[in-house]
N, C-alpha and C. Protein backbone atom coordinates (compact mmCIF):
# COMPACT_ATOMS: atom_id res chain seq x y z
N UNK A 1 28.89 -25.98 6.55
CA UNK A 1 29.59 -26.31 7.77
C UNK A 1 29.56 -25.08 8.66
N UNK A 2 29.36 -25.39 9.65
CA UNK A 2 29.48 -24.03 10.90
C UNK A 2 30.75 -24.68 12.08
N UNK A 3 30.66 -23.61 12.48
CA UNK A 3 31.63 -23.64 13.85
C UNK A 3 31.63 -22.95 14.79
N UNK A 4 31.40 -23.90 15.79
CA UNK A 4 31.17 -23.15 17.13
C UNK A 4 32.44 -23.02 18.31
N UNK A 5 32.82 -21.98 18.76
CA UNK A 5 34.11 -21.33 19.16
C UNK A 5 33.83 -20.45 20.58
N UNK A 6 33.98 -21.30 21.52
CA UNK A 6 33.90 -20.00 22.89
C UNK A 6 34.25 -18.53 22.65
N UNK A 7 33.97 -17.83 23.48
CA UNK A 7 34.69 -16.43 23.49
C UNK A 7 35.85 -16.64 23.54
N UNK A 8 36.74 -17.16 24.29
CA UNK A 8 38.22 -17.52 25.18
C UNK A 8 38.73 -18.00 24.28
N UNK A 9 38.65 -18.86 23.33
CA UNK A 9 39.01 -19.32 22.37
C UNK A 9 38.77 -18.48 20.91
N UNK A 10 38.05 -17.58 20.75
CA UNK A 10 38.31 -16.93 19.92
C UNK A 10 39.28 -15.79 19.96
N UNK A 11 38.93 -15.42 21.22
CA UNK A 11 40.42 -14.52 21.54
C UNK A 11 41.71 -14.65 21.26
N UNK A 12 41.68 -16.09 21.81
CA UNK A 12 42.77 -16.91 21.62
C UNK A 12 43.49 -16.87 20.27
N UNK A 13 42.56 -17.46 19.48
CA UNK A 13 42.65 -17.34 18.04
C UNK A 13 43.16 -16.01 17.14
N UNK A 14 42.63 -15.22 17.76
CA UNK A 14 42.47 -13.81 16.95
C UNK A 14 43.88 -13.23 17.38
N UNK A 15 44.14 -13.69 18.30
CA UNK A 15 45.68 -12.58 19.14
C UNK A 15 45.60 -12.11 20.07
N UNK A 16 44.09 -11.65 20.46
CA UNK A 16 43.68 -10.78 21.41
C UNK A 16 43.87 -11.17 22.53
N UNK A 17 44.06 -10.36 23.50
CA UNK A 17 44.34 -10.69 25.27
C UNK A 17 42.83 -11.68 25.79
N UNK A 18 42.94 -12.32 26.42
CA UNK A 18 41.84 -13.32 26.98
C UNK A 18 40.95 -12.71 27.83
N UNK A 19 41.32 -11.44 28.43
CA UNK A 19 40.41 -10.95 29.10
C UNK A 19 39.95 -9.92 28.71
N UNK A 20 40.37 -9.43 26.85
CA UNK A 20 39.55 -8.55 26.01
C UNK A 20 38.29 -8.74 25.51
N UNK A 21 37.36 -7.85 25.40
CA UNK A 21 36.00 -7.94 24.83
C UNK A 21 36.18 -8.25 22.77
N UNK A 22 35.50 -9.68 22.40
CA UNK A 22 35.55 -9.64 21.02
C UNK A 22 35.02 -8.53 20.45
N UNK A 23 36.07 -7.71 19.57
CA UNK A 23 35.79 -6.90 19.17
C UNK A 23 35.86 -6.63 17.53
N UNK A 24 35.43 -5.92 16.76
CA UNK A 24 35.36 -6.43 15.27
C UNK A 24 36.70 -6.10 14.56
N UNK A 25 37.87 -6.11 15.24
CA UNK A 25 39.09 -6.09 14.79
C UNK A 25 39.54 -7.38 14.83
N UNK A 26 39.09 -8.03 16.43
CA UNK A 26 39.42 -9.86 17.09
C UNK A 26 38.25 -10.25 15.92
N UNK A 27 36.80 -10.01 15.66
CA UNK A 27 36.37 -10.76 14.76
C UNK A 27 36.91 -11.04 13.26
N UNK A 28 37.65 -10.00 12.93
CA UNK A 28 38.65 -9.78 11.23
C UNK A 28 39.71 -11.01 11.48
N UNK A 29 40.09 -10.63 12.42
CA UNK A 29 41.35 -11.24 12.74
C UNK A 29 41.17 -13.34 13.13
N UNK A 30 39.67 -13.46 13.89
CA UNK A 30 39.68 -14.96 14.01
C UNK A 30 39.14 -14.98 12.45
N UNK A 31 38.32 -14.66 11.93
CA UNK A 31 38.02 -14.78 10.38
C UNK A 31 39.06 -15.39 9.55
N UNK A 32 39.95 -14.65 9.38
CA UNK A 32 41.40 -14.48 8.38
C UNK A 32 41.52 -15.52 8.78
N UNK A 33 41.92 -16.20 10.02
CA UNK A 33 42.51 -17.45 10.58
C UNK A 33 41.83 -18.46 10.04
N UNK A 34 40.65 -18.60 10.36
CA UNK A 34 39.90 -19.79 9.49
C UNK A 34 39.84 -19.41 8.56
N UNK A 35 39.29 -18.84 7.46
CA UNK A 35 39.65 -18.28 6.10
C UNK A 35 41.26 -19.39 5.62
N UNK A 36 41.85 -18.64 6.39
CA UNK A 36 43.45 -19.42 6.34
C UNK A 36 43.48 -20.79 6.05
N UNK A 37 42.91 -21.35 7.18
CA UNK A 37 43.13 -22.68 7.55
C UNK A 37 42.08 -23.61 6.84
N UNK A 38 41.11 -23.15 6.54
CA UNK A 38 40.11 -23.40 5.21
C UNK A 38 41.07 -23.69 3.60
N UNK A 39 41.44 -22.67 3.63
CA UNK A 39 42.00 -22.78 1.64
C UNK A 39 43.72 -23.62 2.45
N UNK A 40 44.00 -23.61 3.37
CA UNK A 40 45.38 -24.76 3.59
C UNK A 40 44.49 -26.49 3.39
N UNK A 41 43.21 -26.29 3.80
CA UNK A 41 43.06 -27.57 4.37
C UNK A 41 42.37 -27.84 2.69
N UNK A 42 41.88 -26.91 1.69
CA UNK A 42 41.27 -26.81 0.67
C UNK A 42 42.48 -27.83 -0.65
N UNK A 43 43.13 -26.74 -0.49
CA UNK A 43 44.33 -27.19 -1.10
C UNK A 43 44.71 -28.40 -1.11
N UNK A 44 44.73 -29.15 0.05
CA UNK A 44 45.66 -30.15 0.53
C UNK A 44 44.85 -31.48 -0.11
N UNK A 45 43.67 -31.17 -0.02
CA UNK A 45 42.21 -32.02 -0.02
C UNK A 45 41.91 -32.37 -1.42
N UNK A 46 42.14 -33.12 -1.98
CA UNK A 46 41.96 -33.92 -3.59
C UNK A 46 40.30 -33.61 -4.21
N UNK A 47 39.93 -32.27 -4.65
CA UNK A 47 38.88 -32.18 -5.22
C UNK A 47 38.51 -31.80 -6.88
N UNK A 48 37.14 -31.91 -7.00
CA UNK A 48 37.16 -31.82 -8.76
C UNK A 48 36.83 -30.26 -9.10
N UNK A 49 36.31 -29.84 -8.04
CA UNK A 49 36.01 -28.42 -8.52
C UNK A 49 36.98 -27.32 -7.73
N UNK A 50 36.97 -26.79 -7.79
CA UNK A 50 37.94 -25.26 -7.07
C UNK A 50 37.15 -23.82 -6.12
N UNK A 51 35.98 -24.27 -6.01
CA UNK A 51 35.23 -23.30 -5.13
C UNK A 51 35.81 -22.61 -4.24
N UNK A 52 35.41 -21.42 -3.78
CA UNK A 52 36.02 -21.11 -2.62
C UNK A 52 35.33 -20.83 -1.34
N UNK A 53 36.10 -21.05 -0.15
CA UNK A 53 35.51 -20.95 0.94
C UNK A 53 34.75 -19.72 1.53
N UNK A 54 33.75 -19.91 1.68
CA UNK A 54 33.07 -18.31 2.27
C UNK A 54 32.83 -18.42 3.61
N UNK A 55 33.45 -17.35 4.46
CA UNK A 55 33.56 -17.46 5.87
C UNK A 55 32.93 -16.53 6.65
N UNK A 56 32.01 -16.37 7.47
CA UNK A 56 31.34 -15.18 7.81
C UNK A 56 31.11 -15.57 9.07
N UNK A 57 30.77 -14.58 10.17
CA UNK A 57 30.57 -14.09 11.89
C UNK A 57 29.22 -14.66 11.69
N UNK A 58 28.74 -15.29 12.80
CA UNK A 58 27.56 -15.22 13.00
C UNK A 58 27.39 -15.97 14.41
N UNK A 59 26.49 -14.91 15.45
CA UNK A 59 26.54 -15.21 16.52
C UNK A 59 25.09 -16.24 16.58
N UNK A 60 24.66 -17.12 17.40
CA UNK A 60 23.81 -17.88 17.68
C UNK A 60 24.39 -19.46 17.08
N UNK A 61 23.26 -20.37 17.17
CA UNK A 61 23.76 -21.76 17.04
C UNK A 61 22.88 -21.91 15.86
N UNK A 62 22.94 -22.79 14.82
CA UNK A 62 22.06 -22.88 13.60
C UNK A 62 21.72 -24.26 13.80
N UNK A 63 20.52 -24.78 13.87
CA UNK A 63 19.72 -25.69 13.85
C UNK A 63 19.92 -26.20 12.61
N UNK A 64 20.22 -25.96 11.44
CA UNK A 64 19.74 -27.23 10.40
C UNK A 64 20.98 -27.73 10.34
N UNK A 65 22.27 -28.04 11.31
CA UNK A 65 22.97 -29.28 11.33
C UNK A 65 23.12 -29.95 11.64
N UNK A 66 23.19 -30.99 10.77
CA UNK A 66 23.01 -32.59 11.37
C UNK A 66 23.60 -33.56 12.35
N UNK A 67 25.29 -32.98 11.76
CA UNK A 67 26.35 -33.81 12.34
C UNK A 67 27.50 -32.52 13.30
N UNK A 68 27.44 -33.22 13.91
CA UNK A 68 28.68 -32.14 14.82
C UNK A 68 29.96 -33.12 15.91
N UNK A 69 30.78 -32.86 15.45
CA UNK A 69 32.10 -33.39 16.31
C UNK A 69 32.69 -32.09 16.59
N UNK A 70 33.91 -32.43 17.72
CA UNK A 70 34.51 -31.59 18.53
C UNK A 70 36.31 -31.78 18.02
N UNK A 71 37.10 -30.77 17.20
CA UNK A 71 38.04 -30.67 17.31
C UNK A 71 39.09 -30.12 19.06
N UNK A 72 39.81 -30.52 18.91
CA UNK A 72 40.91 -30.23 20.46
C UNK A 72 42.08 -29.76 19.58
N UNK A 73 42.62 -28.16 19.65
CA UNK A 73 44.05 -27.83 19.62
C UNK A 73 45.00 -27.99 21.00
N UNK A 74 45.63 -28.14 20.42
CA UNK A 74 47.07 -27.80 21.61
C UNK A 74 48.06 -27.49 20.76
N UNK A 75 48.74 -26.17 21.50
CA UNK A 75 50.17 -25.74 20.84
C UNK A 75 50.98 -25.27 21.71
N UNK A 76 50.63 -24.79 23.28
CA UNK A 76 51.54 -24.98 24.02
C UNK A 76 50.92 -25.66 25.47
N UNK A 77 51.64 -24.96 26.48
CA UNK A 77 50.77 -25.52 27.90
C UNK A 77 49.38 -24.69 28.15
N UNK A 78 49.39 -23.70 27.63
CA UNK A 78 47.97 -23.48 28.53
C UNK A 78 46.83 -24.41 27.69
N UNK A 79 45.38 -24.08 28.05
CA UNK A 79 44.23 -24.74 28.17
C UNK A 79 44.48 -25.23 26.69
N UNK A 80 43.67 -26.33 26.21
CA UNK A 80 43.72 -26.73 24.55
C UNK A 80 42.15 -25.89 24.02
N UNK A 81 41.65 -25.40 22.83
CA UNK A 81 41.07 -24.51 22.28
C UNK A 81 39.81 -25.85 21.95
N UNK A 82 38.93 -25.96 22.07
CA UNK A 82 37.98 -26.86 21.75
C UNK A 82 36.95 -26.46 20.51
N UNK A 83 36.77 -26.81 19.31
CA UNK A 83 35.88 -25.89 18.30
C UNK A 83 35.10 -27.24 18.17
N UNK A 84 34.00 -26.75 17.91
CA UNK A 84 32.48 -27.78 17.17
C UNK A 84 32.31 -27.46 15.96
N UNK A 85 32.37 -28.64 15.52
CA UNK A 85 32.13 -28.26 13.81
C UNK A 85 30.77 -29.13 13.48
N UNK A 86 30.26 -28.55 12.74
CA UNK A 86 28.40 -29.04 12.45
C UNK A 86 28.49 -29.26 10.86
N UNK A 87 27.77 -29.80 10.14
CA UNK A 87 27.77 -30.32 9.17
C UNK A 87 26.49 -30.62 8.80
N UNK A 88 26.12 -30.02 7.47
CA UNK A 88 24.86 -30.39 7.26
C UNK A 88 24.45 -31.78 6.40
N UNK A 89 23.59 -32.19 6.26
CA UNK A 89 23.38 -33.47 5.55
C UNK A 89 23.87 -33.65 3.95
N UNK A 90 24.05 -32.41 3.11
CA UNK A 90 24.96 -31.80 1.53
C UNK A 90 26.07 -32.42 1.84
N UNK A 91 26.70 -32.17 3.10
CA UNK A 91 28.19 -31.93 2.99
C UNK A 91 28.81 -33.25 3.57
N UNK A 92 27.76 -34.13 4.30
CA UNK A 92 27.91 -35.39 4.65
C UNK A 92 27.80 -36.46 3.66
N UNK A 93 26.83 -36.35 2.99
CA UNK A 93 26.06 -36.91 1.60
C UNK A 93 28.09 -36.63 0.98
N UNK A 94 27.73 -35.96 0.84
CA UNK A 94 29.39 -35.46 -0.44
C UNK A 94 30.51 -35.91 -0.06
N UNK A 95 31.08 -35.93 1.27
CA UNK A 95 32.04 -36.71 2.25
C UNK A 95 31.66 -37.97 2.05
């Protein structure tokens, strides 16, 4: 699975001011967050094995995914955070 995350929205994510440059403290920091929200959503999720999530930076778009939908946050008034999540044909097959 990949995920694709504006700048503005990773900022967002990370803590960082919106008109800061991502920097590899904002990259630790949006990491941890999904990391986070990965083993919450892991947990919650009825599976047979116990793997764990491996989460890593990577700038560009990756071609070998198949499927991609668009999550929408909202948590207060400003803009809602839009992420793309891609999915490869393993993880669809398995879903």
């Amino acid at each position: 699975m990949a995920l694709r995350i504006c700048q503005k929205a990773s900022l967002r994510l990370s803590l960082a001011s919106e008109t800061a440059q991502l920097t590899d403290q904002n990259r630790s920091s949006l990491l941890e967050w999904i990391r986070r929200t990965a083993e919450g959503i892991g947990e919650a999720a009825p599976r047979e094995d116990k793997s764990e999530f491996l989460v890593e930076f990577r700038e560009g778009a990756n071609a070998s995914k198949s499927v991609s939908f668009w999550l929408q946050l909202r948590g207060d008034a400003s803009d809602p955070i839009l992420i793309e999540v891609w999915l490869d044909q393993a993880l669809v097959h398995r879903l």
